[in-house]
N, C-alpha and C. Protein backbone atom coordinates (compact mmCIF):
# COMPACT_ATOMS: atom_id res chain seq x y z
N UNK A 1 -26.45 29.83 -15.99
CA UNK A 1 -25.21 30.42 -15.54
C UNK A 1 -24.05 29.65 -16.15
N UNK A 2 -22.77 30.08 -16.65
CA UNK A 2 -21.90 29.43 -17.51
C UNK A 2 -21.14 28.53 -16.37
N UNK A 3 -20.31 27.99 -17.11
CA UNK A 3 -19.41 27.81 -15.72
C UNK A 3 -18.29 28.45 -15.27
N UNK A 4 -17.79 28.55 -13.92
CA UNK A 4 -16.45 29.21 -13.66
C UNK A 4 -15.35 28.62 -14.27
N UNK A 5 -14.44 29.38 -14.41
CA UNK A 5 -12.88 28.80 -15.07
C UNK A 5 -12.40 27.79 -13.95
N UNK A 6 -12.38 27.89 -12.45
CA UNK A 6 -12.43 27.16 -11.76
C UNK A 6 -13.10 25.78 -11.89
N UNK A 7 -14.07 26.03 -12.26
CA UNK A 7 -14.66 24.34 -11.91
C UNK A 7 -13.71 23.65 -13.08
N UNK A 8 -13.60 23.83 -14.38
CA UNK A 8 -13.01 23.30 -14.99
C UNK A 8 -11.45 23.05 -14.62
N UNK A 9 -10.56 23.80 -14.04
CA UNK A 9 -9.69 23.35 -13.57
C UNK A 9 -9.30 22.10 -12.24
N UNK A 10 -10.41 22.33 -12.05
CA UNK A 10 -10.84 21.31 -11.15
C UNK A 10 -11.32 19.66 -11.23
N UNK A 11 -12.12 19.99 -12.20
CA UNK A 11 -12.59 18.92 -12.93
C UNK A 11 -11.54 17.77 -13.95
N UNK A 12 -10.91 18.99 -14.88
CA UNK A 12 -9.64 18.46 -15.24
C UNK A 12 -8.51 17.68 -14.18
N UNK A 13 -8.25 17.90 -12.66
CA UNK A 13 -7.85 17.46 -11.89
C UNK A 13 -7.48 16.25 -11.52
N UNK A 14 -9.36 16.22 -10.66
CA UNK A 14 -10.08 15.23 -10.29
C UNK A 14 -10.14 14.00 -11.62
N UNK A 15 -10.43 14.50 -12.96
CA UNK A 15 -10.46 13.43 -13.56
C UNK A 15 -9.42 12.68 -13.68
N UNK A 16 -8.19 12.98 -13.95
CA UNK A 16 -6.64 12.46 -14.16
C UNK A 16 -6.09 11.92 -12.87
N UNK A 17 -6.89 12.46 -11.03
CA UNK A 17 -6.83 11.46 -10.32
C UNK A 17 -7.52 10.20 -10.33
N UNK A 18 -8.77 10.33 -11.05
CA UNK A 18 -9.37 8.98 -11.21
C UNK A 18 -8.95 8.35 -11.78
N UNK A 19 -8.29 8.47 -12.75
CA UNK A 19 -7.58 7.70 -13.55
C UNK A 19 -6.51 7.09 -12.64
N UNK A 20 -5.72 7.20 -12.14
CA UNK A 20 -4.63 7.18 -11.24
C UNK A 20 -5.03 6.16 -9.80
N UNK A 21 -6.19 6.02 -9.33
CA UNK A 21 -6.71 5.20 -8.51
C UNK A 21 -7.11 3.82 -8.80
N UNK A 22 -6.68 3.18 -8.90
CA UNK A 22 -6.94 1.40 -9.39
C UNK A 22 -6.62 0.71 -8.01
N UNK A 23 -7.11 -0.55 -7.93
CA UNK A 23 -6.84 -1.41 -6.62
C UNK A 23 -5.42 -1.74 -7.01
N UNK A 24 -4.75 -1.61 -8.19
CA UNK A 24 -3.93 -2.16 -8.89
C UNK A 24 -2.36 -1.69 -7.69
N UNK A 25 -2.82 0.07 -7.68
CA UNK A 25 -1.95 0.57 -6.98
C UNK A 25 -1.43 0.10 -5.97
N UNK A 26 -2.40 -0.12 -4.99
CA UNK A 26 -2.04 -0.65 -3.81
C UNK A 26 -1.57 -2.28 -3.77
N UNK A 27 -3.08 -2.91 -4.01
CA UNK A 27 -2.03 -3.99 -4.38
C UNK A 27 -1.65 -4.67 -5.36
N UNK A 28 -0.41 -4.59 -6.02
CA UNK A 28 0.04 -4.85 -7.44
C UNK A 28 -0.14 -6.25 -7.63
N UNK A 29 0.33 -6.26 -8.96
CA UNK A 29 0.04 -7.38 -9.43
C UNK A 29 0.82 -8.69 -9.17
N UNK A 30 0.58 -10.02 -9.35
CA UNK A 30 0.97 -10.76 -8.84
C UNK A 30 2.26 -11.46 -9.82
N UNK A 31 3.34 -11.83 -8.82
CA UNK A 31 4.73 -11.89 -10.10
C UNK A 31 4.94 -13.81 -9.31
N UNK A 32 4.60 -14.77 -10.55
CA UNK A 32 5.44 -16.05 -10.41
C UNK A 32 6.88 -16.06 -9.93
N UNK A 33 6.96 -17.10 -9.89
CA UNK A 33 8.47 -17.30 -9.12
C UNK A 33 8.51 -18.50 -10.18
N UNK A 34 9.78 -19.40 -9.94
CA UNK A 34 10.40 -20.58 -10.58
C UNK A 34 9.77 -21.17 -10.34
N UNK A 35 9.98 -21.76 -8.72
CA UNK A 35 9.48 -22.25 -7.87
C UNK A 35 8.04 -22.70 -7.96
N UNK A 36 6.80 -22.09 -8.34
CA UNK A 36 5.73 -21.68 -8.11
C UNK A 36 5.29 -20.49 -7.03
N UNK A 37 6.06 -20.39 -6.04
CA UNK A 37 5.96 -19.00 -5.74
C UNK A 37 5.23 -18.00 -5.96
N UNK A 38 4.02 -17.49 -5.58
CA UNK A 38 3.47 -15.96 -5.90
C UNK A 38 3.98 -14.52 -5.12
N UNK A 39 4.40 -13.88 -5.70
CA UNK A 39 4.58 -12.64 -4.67
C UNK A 39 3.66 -11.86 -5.12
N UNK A 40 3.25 -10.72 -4.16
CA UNK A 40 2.34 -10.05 -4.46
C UNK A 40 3.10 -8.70 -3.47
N UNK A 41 3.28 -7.58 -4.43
CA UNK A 41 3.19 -6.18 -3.93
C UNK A 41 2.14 -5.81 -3.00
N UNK A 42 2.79 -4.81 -2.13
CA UNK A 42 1.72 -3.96 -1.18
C UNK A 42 2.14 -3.00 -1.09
N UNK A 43 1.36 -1.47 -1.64
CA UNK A 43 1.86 -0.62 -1.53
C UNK A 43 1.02 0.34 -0.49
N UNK A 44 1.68 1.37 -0.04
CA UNK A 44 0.61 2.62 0.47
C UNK A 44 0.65 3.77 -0.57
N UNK A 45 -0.50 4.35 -0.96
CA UNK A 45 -0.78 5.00 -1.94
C UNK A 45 -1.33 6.50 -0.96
N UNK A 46 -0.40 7.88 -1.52
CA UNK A 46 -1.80 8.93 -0.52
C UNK A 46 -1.38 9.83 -1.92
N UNK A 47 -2.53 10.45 -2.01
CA UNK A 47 -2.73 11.55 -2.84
C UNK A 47 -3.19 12.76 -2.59
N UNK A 48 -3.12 14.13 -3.28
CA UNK A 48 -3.13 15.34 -2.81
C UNK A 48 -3.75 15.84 -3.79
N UNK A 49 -4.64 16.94 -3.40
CA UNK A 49 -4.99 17.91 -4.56
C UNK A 49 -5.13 19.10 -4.00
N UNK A 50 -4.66 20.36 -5.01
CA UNK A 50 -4.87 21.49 -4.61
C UNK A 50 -6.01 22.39 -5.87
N UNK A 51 -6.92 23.12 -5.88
CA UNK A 51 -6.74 24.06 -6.60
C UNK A 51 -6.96 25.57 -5.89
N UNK A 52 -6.82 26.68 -6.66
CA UNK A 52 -6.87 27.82 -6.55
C UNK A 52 -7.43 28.78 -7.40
N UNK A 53 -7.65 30.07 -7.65
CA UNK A 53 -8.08 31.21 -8.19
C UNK A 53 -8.76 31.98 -7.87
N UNK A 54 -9.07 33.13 -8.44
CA UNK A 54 -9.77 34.39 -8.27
C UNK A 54 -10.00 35.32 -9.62
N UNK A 55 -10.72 36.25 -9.23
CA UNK A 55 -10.94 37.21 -9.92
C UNK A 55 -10.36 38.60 -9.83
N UNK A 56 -9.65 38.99 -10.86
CA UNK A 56 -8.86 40.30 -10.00
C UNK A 56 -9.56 41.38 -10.54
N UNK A 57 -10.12 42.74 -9.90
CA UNK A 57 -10.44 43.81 -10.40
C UNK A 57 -9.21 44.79 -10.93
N UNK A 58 -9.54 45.50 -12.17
CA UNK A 58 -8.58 45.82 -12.25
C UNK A 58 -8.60 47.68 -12.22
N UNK A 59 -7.70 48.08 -11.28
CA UNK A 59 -7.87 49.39 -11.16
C UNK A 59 -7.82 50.48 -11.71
N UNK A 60 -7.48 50.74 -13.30
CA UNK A 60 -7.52 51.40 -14.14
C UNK A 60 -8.21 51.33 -15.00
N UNK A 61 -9.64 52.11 -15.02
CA UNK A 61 -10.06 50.92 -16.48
C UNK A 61 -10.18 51.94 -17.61
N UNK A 62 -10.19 52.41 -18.21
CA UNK A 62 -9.91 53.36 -19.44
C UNK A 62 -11.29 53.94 -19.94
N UNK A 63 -11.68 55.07 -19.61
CA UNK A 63 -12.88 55.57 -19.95
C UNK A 63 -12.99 55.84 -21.87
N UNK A 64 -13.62 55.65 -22.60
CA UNK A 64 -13.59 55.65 -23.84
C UNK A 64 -14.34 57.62 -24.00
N UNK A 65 -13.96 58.23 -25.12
CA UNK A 65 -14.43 59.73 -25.44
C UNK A 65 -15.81 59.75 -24.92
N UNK A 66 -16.54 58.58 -25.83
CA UNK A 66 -17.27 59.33 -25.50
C UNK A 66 -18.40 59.39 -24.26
N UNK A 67 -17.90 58.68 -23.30
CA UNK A 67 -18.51 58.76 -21.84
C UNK A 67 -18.27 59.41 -20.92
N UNK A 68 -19.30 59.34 -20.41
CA UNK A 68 -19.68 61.01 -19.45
C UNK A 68 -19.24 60.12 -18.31
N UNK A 69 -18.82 61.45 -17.33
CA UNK A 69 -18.84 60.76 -15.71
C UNK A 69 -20.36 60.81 -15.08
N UNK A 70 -20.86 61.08 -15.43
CA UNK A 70 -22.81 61.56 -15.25
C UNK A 70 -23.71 60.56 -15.52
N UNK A 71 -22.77 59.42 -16.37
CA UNK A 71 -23.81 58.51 -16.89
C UNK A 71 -23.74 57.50 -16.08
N UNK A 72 -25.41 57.11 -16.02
CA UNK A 72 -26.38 56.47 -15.29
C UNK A 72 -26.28 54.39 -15.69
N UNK A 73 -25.93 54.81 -17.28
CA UNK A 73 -25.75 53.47 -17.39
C UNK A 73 -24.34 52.59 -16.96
N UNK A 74 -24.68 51.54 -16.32
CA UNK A 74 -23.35 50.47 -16.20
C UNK A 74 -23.42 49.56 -17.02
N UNK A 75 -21.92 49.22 -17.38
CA UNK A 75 -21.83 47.94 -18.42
C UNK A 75 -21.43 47.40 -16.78
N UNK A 76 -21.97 45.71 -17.50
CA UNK A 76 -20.99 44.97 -16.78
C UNK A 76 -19.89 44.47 -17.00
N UNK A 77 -18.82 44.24 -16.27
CA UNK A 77 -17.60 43.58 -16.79
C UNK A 77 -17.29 42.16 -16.34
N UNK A 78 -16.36 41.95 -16.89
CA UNK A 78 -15.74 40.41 -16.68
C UNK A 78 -14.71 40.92 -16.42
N UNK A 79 -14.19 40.63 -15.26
CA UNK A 79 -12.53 40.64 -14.29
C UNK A 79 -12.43 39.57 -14.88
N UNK A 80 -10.80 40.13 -14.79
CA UNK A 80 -9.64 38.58 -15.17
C UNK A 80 -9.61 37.82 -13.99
N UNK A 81 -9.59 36.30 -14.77
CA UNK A 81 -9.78 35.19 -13.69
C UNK A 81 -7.94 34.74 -13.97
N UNK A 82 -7.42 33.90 -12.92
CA UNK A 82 -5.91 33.42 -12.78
C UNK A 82 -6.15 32.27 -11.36
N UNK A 83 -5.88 31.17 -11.95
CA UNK A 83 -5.95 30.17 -10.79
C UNK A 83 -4.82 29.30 -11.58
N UNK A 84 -5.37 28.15 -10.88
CA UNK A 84 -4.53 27.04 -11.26
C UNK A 84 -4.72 26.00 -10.09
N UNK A 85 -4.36 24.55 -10.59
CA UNK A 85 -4.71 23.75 -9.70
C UNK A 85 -3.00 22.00 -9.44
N UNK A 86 -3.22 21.66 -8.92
CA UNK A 86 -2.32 20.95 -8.93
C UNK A 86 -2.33 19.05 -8.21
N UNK A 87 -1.99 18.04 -8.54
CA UNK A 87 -2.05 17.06 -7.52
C UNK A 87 -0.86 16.50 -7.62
N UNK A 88 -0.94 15.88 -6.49
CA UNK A 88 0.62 15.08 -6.18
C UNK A 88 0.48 13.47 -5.91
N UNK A 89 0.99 12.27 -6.18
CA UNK A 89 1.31 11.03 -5.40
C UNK A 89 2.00 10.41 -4.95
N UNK A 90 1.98 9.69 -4.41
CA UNK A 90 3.12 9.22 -3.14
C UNK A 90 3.06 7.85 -2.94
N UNK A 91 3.90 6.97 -4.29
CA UNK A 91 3.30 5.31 -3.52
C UNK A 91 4.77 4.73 -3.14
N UNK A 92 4.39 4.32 -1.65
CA UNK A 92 5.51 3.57 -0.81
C UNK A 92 5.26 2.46 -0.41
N UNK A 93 6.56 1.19 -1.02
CA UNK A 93 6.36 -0.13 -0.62
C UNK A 93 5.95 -0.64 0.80
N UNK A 94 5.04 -1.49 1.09
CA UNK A 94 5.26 -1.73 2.53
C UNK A 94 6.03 -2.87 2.54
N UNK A 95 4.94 -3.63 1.82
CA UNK A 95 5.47 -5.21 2.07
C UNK A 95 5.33 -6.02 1.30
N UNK A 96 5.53 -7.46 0.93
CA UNK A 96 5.31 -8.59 -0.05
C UNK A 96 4.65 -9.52 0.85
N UNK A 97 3.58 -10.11 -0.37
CA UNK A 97 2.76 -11.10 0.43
C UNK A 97 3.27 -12.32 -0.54
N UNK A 98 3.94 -13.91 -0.10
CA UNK A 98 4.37 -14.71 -0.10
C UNK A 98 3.56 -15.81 -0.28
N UNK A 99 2.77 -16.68 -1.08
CA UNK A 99 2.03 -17.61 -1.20
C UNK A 99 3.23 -18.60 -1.92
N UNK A 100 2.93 -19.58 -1.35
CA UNK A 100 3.64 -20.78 -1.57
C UNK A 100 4.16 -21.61 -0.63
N UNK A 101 4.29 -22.82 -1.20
CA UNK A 101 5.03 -24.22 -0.06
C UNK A 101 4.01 -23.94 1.12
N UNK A 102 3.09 -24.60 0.63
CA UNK A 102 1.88 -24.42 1.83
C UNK A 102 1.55 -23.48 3.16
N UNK A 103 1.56 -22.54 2.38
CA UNK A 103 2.02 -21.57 3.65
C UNK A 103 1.64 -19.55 3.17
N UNK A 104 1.11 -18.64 3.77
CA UNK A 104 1.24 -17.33 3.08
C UNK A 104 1.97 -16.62 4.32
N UNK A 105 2.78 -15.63 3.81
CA UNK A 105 4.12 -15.07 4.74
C UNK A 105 3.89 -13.91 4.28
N UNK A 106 3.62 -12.75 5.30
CA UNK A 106 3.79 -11.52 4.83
C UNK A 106 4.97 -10.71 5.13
N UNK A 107 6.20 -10.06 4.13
CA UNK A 107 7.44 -9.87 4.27
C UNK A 107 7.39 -8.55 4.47
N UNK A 108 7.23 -7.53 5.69
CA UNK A 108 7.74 -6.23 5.33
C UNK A 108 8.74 -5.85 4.79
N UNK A 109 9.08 -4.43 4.38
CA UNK A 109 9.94 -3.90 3.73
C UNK A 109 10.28 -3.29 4.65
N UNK A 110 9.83 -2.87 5.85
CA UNK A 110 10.49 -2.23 6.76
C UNK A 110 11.45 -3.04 7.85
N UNK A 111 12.58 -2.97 7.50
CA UNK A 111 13.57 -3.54 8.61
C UNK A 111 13.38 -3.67 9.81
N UNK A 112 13.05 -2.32 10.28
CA UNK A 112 13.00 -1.87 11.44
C UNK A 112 11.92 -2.90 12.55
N UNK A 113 10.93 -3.35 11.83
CA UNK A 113 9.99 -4.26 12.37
C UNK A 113 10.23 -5.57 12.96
N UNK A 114 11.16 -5.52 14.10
CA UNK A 114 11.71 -6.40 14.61
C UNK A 114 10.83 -7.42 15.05
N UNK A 115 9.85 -6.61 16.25
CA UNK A 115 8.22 -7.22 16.49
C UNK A 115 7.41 -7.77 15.80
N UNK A 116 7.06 -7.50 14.80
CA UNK A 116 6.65 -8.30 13.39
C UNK A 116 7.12 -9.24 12.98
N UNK A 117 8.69 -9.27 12.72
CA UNK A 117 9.26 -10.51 12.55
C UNK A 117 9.08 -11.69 13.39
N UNK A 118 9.13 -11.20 14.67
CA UNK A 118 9.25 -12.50 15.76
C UNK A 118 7.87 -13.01 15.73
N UNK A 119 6.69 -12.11 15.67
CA UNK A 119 5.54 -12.36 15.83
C UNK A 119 5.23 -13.37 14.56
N UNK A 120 5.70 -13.23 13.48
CA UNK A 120 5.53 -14.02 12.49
C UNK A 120 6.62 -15.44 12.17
N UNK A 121 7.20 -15.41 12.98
CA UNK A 121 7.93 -16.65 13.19
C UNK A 121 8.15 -17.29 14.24
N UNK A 122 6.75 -17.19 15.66
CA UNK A 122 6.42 -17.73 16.23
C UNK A 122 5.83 -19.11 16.24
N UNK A 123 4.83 -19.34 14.91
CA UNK A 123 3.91 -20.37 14.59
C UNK A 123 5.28 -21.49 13.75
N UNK A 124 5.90 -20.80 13.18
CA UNK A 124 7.31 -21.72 12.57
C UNK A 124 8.36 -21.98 13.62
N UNK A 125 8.28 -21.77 14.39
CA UNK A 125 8.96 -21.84 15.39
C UNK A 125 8.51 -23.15 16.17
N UNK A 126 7.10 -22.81 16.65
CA UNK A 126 6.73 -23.86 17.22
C UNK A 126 6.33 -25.11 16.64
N UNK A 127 6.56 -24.97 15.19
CA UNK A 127 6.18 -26.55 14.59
C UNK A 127 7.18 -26.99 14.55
N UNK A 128 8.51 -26.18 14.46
CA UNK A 128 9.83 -27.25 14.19
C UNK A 128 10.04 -27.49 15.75
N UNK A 129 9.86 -27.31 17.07
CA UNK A 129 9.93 -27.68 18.47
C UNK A 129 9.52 -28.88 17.89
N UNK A 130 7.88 -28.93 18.15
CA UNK A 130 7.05 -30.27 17.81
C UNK A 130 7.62 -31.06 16.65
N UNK A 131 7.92 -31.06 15.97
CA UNK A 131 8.73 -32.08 14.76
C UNK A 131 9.83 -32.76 15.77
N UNK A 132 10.67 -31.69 16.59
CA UNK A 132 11.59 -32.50 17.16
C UNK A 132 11.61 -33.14 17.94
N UNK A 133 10.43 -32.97 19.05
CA UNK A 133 10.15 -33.35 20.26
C UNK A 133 9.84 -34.72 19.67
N UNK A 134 9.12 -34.61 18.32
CA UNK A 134 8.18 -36.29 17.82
C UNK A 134 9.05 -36.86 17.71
N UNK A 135 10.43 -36.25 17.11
CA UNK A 135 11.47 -37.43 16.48
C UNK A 135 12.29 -38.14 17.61
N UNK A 136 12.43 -37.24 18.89
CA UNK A 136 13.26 -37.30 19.91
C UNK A 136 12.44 -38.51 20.80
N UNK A 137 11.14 -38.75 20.63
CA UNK A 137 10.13 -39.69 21.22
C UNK A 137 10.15 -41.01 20.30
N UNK A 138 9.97 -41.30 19.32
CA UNK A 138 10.01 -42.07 17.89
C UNK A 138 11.40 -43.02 18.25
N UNK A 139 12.58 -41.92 18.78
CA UNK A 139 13.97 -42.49 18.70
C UNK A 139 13.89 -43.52 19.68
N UNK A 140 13.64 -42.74 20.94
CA UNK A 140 13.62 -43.24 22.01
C UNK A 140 12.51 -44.81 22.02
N UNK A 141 11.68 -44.71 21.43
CA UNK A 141 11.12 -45.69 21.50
C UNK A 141 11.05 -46.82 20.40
N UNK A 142 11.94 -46.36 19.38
CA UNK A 142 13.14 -47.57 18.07
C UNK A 142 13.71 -48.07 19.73
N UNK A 143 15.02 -47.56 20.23
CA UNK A 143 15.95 -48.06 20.85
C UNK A 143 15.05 -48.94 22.14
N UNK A 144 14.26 -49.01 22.84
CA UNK A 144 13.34 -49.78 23.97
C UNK A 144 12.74 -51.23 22.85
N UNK A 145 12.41 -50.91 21.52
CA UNK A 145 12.42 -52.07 21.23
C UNK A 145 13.22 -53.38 20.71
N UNK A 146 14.33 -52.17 20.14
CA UNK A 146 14.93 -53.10 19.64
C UNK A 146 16.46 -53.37 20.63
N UNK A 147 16.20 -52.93 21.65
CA UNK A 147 17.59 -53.79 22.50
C UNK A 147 17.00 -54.73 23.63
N UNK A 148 17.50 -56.34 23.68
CA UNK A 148 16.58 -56.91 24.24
C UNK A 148 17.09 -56.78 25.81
N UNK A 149 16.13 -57.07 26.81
CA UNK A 149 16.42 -56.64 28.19
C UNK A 149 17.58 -57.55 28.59
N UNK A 150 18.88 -56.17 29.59
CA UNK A 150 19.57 -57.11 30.02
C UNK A 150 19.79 -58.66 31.17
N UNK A 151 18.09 -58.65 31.44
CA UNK A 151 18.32 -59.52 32.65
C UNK A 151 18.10 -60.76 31.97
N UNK A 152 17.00 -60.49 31.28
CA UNK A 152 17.02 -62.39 29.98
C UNK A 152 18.23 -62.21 29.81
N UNK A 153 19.70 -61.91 29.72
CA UNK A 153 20.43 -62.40 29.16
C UNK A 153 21.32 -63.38 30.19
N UNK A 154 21.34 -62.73 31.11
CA UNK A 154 22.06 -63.17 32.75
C UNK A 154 21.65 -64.38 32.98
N UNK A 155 19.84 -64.58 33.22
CA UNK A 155 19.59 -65.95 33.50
C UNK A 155 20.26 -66.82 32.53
N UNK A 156 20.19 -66.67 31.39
CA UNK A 156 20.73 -67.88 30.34
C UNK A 156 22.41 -68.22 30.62
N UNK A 157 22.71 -67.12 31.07
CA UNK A 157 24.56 -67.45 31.03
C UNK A 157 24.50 -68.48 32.17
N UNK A 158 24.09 -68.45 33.42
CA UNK A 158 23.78 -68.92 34.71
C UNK A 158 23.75 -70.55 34.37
């Protein structure tokens, strides 16, 4: 059996979406900074495909001289085929992923992600508390050693 005009439009499709699908898409490639810095793209990728067609009969078909309306024999025909097929893509940034200064930070692109933000600057949050709390303890205990107690000083004046 040959093939339909369809499958080939189809096929043609599908192949030029494969092409089009790489991990690359989603997540891109990785861009240096000065710094050392890596950023790394994140995208959302959705894709679409349509195809269509048919066969149309066609309602006039032109009897040639010399055929009878009586006759027994049928040709077969080939109806006209008419389709067509189509795909679409759609790639939208989400976010940047941040490697560097000991640390990976994922940056949405969406503003709106207020919750995200806080949630991700919770753990930085709480190390600079603790940094200060250490230094605020450290201080406190420079100044206990190095001021000598005021009551040794009293007996000696005495």
């Amino acid at each position: 059996m040959s093939e339909h005009p369809i499958q080939g439009l189809m096929k043609t499709a599908m192949q030029s979406i494969k092409e089009m699908v790489d991990v690359n898409t989603i997540v891109g490639d990785a861009v240096q900074a000065p710094d050392g810095t890596v950023i790394i793209p994140i995208s959302k990728v959705s894709f679409g495909f349509a195809a269509g067609g048919g066969e149309y009969n066609s309602c006039c078909i032109p009897k040639s001289e010399n055929e009878d309306e009586d006759d027994t024999v049928k040709t077969e025909m080939k109806f006209p085929f008419a389709g067509g097929s189509g795909a679409g893509v759609s790639i939208q940034p989400v976010a940047f992923m941040v490697v560097g200064q000991q640390q990976i930070r994922m940056l949405p692109v969406n503003l709106n992600s207020s919750v995200d933000k806080i949630i991700d600057l919770v753990p930085e949050l709480i190390e600079k508390l603790n940094d200060t709390i250490k230094k605020k303890i450290n201080v406190k205990k420079e100044i206990k050693t190095e001021t000598p107690p005021k009551t040794a000083k009293l007996d000696e004046d005495k």
